[in-house]
C-alpha atoms as a PDB file:
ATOM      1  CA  UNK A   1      95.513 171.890  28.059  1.00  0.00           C
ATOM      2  CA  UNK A   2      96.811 168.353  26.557  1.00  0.00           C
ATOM      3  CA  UNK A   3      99.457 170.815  24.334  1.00  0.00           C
ATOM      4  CA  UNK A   4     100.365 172.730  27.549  1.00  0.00           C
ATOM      5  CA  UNK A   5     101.356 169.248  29.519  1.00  0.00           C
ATOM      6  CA  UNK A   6     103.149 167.979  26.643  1.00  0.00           C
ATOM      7  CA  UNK A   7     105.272 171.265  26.359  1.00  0.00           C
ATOM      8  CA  UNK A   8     105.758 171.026  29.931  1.00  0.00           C
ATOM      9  CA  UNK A   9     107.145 167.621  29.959  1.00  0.00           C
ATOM     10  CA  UNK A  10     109.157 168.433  27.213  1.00  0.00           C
ATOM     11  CA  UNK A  11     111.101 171.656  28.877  1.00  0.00           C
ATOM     12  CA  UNK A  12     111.552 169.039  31.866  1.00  0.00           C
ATOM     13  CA  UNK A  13     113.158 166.875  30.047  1.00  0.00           C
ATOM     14  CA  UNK A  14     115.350 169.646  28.025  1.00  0.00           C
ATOM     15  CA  UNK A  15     116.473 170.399  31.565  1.00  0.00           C
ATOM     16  CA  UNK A  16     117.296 166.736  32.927  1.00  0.00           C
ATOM     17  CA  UNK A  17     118.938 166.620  29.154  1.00  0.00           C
ATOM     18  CA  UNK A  18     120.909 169.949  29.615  1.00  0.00           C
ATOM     19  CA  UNK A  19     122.088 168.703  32.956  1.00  0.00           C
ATOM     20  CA  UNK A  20     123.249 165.639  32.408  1.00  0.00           C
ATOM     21  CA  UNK A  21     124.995 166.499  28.919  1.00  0.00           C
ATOM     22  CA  UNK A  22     126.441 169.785  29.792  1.00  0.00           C
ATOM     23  CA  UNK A  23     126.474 170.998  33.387  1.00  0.00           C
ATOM     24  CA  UNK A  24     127.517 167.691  34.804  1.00  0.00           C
ATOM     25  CA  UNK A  25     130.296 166.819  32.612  1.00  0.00           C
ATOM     26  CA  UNK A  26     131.791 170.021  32.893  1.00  0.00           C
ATOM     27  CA  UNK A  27     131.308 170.160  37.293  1.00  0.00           C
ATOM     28  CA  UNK A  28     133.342 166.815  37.306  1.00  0.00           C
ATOM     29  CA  UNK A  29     136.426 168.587  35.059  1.00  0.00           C
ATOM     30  CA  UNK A  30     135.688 171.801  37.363  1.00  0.00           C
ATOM     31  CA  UNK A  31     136.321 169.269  40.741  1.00  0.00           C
ATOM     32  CA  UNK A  32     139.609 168.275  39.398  1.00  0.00           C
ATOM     33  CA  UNK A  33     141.058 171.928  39.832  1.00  0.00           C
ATOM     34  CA  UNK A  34     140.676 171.265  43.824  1.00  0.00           C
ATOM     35  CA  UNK A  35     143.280 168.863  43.937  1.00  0.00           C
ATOM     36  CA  UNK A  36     145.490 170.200  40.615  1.00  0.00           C
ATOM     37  CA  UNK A  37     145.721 173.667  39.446  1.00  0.00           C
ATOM     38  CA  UNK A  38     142.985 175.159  37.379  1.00  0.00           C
ATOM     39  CA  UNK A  39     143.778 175.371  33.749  1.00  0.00           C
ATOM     40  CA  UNK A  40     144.250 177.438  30.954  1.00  0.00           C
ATOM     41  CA  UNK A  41     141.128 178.767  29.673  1.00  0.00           C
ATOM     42  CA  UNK A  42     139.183 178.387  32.917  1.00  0.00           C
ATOM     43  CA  UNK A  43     136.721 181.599  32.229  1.00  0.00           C
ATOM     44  CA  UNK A  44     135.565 179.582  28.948  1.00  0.00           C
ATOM     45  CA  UNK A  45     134.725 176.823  30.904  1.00  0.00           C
ATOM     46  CA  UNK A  46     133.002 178.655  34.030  1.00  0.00           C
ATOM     47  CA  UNK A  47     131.157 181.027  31.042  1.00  0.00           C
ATOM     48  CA  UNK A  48     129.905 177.403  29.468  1.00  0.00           C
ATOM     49  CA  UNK A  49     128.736 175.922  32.513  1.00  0.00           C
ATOM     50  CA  UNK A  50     126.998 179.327  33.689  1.00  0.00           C
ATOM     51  CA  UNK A  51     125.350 178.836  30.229  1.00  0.00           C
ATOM     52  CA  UNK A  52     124.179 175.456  30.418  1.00  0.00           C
ATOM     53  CA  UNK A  53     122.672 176.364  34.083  1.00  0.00           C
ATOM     54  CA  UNK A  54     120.990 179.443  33.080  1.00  0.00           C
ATOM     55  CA  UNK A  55     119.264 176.993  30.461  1.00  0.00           C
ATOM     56  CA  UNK A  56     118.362 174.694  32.735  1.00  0.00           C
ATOM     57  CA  UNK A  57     116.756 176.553  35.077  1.00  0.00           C
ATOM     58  CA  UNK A  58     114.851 178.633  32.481  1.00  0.00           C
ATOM     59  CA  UNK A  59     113.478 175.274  31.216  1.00  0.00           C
ATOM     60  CA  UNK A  60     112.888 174.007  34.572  1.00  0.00           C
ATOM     61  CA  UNK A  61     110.828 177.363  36.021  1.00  0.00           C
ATOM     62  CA  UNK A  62     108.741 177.233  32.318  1.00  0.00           C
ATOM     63  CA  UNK A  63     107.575 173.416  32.940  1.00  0.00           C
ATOM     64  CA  UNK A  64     106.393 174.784  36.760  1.00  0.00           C
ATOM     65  CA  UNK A  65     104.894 177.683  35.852  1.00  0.00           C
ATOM     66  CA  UNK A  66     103.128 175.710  32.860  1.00  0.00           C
ATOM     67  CA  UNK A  67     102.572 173.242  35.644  1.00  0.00           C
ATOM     68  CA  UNK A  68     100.845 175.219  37.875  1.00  0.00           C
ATOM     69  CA  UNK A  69      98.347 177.091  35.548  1.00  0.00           C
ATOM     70  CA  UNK A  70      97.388 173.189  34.162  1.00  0.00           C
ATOM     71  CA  UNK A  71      96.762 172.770  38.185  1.00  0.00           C
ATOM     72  CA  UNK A  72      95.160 175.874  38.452  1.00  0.00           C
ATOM     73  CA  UNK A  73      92.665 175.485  35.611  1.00  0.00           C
ATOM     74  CA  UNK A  74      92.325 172.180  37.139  1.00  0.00           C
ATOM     75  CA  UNK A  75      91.474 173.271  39.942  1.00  0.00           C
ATOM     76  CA  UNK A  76      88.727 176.049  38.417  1.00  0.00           C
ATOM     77  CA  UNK A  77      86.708 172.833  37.120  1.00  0.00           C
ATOM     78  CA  UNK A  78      87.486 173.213  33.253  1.00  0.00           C
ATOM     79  CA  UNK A  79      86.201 170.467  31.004  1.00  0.00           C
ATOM     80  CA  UNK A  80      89.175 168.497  29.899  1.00  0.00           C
ATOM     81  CA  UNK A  81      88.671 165.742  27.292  1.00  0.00           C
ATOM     82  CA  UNK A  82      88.529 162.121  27.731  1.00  0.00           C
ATOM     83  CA  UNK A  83      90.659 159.618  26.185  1.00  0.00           C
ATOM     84  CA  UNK A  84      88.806 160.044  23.133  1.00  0.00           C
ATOM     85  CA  UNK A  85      89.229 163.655  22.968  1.00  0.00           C
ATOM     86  CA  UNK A  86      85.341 164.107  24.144  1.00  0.00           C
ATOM     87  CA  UNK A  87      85.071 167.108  26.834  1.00  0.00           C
ATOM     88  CA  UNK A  88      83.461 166.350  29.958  1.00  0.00           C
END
């Protein structure tokens, strides 16, 4: 389960990283069209930003579903290995 928890933690971060890199940069140039008009090429710009969240919340429901089953197996009393890789 040590593999599972790593590739968990790494589709959370791929989701914080997707977030801050692509879905917030382009909500802040989105909020300008309230006060201005909304610019050429708009539908590109919605189409990226529906991309980037469609990413992020893939990665994000991955890393809980890979959560839970490390909880679950948890839970069912599994041997895990200690620090130095010797099961339980």
């Amino acid at each position: 389960m040590p593999a599972t928890g790593l590739l968990a933690g790494a589709l959370t971060v791929t989701s914080l990283l997707v977030t801050v890199f692509g879905n917030v940069p382009l909500h802040r140039y989105i909020r300008q069209w309230a006060t201005t008009s909304v610019t050429d090429g708009y539908i590109e710009i919605l189409q990226r930003w529906e991309t980037f969240h469609a990413i992020r919340t893939m990665t994000a429901l991955a890393a809980f579903v890979l959560i839970v089953i490390i909880a679950a197996a948890a839970g069912r009393g599994e041997p895990s290995p200690d620090a130095e890789g010797v099961l339980k």
